[in-house]
PDB file of N, CA and C in Angstrom:
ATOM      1  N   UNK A   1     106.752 -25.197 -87.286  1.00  0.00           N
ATOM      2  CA  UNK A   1     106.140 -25.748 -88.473  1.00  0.00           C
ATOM      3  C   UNK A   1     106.885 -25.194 -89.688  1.00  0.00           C
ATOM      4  N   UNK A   2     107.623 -25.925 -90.636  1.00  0.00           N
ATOM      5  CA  UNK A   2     107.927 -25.544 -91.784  1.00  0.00           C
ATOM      6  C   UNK A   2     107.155 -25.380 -92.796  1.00  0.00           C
ATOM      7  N   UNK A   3     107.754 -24.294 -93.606  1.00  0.00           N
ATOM      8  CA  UNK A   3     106.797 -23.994 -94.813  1.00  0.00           C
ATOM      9  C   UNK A   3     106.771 -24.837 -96.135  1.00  0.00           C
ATOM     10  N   UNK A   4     106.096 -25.319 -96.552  1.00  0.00           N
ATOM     11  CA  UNK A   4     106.444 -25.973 -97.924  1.00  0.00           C
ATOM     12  C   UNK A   4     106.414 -25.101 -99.492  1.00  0.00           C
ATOM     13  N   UNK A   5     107.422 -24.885 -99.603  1.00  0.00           N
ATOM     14  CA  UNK A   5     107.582 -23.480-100.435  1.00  0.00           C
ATOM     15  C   UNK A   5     106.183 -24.332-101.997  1.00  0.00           C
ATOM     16  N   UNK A   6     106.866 -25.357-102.582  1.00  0.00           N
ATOM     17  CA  UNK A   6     106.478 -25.549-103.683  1.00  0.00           C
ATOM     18  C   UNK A   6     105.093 -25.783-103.817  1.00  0.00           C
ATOM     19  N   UNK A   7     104.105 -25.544-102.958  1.00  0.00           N
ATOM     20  CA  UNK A   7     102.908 -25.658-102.547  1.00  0.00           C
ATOM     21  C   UNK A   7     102.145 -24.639-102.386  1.00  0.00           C
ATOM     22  N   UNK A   8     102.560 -23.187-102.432  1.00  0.00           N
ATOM     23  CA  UNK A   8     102.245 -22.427-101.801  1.00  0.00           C
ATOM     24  C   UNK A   8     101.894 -21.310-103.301  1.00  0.00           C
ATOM     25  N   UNK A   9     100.715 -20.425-103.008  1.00  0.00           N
ATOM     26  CA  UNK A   9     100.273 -19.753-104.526  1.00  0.00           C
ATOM     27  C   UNK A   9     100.700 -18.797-104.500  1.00  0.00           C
ATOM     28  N   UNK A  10     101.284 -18.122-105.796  1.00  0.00           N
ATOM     29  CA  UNK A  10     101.901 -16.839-105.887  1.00  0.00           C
ATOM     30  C   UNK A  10     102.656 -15.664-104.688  1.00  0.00           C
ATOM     31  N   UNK A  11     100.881 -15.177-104.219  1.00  0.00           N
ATOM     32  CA  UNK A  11     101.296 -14.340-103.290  1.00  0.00           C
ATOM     33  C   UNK A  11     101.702 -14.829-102.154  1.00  0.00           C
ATOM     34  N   UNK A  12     101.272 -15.623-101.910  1.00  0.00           N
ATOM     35  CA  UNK A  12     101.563 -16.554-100.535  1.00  0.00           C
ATOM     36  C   UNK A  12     103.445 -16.636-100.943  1.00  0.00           C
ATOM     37  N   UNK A  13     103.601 -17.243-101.819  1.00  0.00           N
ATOM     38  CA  UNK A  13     104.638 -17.378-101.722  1.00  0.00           C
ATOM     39  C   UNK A  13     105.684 -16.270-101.724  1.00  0.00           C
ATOM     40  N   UNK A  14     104.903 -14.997-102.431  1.00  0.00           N
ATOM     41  CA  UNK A  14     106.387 -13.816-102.305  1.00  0.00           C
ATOM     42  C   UNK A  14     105.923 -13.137-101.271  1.00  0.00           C
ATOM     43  N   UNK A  15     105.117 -13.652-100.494  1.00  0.00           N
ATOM     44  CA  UNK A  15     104.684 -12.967 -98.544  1.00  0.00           C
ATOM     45  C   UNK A  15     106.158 -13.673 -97.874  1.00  0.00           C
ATOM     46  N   UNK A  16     105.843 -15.176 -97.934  1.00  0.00           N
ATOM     47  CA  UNK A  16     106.869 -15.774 -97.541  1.00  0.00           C
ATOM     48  C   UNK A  16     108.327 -15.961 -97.561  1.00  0.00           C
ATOM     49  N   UNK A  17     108.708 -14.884 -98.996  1.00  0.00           N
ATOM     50  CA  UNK A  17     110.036 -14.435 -99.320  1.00  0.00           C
ATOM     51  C   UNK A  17     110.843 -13.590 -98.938  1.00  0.00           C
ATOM     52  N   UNK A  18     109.429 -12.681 -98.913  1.00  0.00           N
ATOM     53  CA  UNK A  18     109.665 -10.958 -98.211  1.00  0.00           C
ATOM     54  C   UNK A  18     109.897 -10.841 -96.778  1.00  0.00           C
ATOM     55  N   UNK A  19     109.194 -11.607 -96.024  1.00  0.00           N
ATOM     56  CA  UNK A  19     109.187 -11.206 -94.849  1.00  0.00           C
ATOM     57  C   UNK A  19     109.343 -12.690 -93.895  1.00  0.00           C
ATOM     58  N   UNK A  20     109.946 -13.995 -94.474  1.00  0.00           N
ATOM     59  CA  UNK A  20     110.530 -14.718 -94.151  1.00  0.00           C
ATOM     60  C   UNK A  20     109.940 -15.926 -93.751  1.00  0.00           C
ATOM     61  N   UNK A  21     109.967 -17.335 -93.180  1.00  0.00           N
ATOM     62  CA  UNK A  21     108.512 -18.305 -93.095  1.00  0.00           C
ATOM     63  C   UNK A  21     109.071 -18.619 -91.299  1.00  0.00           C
ATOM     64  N   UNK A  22     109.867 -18.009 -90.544  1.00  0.00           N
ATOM     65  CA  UNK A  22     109.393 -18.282 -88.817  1.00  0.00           C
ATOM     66  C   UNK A  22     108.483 -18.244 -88.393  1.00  0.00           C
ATOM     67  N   UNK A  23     107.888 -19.087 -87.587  1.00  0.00           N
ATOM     68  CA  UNK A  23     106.474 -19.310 -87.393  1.00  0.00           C
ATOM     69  C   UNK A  23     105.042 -19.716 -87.760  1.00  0.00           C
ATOM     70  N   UNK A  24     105.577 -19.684 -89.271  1.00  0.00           N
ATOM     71  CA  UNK A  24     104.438 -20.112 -90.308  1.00  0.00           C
ATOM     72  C   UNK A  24     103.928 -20.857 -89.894  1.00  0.00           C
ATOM     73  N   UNK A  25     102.420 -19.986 -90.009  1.00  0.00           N
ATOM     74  CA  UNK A  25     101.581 -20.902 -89.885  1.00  0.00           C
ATOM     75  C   UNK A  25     100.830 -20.827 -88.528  1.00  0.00           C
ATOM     76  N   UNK A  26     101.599 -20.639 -87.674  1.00  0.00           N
ATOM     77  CA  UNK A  26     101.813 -20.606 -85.851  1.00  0.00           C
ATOM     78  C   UNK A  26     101.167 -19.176 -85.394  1.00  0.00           C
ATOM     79  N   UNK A  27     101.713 -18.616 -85.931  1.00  0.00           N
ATOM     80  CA  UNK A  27     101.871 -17.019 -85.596  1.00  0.00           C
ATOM     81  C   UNK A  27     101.431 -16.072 -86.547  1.00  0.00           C
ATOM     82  N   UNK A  28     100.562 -14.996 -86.703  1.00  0.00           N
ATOM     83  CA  UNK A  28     100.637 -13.902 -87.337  1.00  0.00           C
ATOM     84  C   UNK A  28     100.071 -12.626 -86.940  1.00  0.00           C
ATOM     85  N   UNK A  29     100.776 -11.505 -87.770  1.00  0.00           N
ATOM     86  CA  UNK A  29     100.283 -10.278 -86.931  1.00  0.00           C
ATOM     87  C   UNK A  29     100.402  -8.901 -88.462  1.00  0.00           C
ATOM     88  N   UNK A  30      99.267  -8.598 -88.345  1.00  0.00           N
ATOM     89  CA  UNK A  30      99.206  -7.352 -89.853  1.00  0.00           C
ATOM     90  C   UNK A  30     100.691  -6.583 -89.740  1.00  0.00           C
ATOM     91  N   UNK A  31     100.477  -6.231 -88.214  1.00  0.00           N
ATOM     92  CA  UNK A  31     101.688  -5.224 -87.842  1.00  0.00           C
ATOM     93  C   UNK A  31     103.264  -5.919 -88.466  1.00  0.00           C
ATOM     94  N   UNK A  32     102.917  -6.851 -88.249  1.00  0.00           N
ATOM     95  CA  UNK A  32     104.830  -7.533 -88.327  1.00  0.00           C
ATOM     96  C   UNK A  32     105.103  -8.278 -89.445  1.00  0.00           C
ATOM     97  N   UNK A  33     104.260  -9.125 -90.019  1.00  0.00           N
ATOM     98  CA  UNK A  33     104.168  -9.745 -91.243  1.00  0.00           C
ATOM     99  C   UNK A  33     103.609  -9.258 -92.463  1.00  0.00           C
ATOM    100  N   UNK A  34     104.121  -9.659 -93.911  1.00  0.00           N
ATOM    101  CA  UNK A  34     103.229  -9.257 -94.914  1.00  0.00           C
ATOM    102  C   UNK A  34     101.517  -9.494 -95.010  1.00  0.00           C
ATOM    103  N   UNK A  35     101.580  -8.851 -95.187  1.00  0.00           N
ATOM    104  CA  UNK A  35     100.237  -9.220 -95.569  1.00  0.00           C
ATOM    105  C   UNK A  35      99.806  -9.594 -96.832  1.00  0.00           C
ATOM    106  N   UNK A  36      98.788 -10.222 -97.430  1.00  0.00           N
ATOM    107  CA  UNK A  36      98.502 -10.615 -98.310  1.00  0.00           C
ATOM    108  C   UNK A  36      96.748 -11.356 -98.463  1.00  0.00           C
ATOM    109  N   UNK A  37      96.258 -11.607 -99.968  1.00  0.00           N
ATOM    110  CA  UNK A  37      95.270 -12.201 -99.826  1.00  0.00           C
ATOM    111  C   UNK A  37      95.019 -13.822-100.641  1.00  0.00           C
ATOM    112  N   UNK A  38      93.318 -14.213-100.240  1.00  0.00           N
ATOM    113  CA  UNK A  38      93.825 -15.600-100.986  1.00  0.00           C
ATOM    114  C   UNK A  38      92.287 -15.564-101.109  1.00  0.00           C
ATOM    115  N   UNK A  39      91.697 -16.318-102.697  1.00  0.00           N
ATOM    116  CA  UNK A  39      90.401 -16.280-102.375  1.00  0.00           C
ATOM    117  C   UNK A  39      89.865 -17.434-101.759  1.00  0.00           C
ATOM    118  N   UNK A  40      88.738 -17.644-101.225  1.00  0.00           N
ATOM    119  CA  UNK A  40      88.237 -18.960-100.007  1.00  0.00           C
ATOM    120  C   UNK A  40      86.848 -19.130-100.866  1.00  0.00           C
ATOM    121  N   UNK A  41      86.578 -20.305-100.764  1.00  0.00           N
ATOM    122  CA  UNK A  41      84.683 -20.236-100.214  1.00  0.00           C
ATOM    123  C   UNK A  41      83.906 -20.015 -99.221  1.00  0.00           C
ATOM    124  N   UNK A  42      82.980 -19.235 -99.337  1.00  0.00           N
ATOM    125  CA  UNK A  42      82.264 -19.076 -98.047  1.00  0.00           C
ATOM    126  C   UNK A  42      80.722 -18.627 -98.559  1.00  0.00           C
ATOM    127  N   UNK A  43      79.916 -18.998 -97.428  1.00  0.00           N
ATOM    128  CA  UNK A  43      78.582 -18.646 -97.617  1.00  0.00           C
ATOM    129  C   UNK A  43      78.271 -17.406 -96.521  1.00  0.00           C
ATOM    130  N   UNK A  44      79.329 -17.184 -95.998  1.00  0.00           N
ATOM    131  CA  UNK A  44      78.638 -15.489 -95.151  1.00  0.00           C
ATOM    132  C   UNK A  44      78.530 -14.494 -96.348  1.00  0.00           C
ATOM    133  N   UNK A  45      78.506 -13.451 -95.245  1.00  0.00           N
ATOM    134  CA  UNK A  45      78.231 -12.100 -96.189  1.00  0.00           C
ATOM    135  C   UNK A  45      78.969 -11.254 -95.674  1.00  0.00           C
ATOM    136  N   UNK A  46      79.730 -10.307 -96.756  1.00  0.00           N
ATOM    137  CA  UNK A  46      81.233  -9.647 -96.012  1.00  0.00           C
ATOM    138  C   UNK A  46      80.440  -8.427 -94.880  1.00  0.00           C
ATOM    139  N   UNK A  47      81.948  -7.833 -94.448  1.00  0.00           N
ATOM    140  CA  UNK A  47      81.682  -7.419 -93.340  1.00  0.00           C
ATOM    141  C   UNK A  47      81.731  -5.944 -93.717  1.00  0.00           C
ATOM    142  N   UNK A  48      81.937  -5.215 -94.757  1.00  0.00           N
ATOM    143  CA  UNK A  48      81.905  -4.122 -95.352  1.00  0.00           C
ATOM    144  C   UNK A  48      80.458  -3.505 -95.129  1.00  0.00           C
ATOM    145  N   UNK A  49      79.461  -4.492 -95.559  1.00  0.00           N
ATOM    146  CA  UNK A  49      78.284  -4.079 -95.754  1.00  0.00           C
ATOM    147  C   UNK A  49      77.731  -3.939 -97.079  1.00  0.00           C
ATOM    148  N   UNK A  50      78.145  -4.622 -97.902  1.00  0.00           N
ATOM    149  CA  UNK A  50      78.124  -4.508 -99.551  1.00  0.00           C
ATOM    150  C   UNK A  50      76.928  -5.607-100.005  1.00  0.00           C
ATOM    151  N   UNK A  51      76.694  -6.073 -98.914  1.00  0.00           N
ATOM    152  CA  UNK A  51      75.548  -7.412 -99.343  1.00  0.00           C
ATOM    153  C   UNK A  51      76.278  -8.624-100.415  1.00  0.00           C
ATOM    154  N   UNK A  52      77.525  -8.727-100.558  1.00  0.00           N
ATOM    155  CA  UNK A  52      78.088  -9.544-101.349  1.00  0.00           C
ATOM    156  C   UNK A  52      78.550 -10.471-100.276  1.00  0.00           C
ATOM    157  N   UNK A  53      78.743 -12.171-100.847  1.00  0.00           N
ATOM    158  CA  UNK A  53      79.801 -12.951 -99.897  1.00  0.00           C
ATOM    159  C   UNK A  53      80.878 -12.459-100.072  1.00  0.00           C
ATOM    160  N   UNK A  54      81.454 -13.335 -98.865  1.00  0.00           N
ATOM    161  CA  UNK A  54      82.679 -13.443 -98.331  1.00  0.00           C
ATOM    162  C   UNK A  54      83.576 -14.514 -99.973  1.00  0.00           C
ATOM    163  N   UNK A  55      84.376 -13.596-100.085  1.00  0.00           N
ATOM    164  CA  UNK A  55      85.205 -14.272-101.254  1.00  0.00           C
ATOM    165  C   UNK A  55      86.600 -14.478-101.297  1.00  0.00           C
ATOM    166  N   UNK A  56      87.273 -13.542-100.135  1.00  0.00           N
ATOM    167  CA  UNK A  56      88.761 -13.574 -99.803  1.00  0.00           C
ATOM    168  C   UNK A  56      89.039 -13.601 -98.848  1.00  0.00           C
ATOM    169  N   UNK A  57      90.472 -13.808 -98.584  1.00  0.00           N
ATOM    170  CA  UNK A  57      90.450 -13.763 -97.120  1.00  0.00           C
ATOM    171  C   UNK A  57      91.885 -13.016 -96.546  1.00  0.00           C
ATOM    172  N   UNK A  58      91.998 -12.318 -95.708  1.00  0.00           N
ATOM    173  CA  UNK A  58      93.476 -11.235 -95.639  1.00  0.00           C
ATOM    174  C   UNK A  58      93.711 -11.875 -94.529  1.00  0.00           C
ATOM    175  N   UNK A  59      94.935 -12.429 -95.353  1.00  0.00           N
ATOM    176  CA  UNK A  59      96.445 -13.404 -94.633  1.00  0.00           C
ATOM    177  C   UNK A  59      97.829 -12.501 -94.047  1.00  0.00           C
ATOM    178  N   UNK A  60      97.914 -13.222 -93.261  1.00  0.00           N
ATOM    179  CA  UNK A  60      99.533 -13.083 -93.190  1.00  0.00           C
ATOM    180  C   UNK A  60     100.084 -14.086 -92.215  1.00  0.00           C
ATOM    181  N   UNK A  61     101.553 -14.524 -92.544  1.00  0.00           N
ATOM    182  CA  UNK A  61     102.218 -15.442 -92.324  1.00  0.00           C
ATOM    183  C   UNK A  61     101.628 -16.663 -92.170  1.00  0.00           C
ATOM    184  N   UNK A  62     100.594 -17.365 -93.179  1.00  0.00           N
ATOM    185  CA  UNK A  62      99.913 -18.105 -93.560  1.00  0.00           C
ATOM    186  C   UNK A  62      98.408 -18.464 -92.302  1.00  0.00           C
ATOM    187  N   UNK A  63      97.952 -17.525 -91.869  1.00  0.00           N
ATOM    188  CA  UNK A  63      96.741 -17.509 -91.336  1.00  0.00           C
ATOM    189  C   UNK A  63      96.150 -16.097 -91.822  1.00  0.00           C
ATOM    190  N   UNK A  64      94.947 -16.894 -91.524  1.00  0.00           N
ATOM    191  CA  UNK A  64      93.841 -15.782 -92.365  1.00  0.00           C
ATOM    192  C   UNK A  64      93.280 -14.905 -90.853  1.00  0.00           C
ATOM    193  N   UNK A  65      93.826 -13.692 -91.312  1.00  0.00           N
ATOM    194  CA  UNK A  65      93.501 -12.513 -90.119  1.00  0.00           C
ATOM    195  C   UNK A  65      92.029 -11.661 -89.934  1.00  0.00           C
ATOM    196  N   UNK A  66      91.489 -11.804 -91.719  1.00  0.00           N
ATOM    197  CA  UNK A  66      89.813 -11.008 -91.829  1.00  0.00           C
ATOM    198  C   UNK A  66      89.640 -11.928 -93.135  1.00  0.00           C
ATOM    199  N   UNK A  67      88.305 -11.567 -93.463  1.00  0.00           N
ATOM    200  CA  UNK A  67      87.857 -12.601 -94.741  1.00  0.00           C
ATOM    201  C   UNK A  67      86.489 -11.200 -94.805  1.00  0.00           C
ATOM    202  N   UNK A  68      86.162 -11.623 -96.156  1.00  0.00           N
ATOM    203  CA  UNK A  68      85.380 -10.424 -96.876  1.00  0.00           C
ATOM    204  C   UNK A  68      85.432 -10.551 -98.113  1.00  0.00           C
ATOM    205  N   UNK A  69      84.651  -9.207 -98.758  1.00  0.00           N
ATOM    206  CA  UNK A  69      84.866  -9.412-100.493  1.00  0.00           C
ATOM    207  C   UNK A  69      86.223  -9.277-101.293  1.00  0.00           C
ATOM    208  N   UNK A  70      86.451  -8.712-102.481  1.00  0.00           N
ATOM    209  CA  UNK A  70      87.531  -8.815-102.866  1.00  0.00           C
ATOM    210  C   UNK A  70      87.518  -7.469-102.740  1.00  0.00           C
ATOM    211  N   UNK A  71      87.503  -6.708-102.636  1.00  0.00           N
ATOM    212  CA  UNK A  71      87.719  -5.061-102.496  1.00  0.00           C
ATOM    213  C   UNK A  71      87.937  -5.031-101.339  1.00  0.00           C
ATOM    214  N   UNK A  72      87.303  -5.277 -99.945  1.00  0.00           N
ATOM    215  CA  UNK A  72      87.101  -4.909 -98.587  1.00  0.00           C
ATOM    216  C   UNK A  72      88.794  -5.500 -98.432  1.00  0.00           C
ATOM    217  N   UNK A  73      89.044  -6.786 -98.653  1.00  0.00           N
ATOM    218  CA  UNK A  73      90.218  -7.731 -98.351  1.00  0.00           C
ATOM    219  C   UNK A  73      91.623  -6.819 -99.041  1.00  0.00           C
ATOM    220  N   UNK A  74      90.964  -6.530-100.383  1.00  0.00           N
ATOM    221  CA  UNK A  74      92.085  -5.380-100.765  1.00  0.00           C
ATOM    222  C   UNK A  74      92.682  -4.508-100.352  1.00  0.00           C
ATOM    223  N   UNK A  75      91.808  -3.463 -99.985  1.00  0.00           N
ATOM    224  CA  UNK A  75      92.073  -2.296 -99.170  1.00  0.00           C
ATOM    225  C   UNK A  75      92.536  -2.723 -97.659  1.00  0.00           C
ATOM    226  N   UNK A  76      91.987  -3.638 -97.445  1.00  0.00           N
ATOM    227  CA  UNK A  76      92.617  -3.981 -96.006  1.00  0.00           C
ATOM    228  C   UNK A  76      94.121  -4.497 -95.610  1.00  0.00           C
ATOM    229  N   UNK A  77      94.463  -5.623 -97.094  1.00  0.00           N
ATOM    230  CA  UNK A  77      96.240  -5.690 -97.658  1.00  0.00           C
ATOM    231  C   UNK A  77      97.341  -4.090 -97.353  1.00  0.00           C
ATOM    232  N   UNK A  78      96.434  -3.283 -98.409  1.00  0.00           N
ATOM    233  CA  UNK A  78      97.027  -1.965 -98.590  1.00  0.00           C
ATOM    234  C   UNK A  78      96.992  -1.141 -97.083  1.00  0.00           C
ATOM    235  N   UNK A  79      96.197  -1.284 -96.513  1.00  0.00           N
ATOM    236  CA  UNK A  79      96.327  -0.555 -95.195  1.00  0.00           C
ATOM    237  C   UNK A  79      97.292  -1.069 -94.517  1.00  0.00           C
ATOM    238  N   UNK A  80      97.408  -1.811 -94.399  1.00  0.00           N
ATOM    239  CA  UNK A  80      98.467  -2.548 -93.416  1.00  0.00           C
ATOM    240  C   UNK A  80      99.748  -3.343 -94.250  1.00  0.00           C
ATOM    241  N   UNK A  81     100.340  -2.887 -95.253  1.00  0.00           N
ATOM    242  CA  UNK A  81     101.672  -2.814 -95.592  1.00  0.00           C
ATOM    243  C   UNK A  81     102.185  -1.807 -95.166  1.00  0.00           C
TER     244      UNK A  81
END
């Protein structure tokens, strides 16, 4: 599956710069790919335990790997760069 660069938002797109678009889309893994986030809609409730929804979601190589608030999704980017 090819990536369509001019479509793709900010971070998404310098995930896809950094660490290259093979597999996009197909494939992803925290360990091997950038990671990154994107915000979503959702009506759950994150998984932190914060009683807030689900507002983001932690990507890499364009699939979403965890989803949560914007802090939980944060720290979870930073752990796994």
């Amino acid at each position: 599956m090819s990536a369509d660069l001019s479509k793709m938002a900010p971070a998404e797109l310098k995930a896809a710069m950094t660490g290259g678009t093979d597999g996009w889309g197909s494939y992803a893994s925290a360990a091997e790919h950038v990671p990154y986030s994107r915000p979503v809609v959702s009506r759950r409730r994150c998984l932190c335990g914060c009683k807030s929804r689900e507002t983001h979601a932690g990507m890499a190589n364009g699939i979403a790997l965890t989803n949560g608030c914007e802090l939980y999704v944060a720290r979870w980017v930073r752990a796994h760069r």
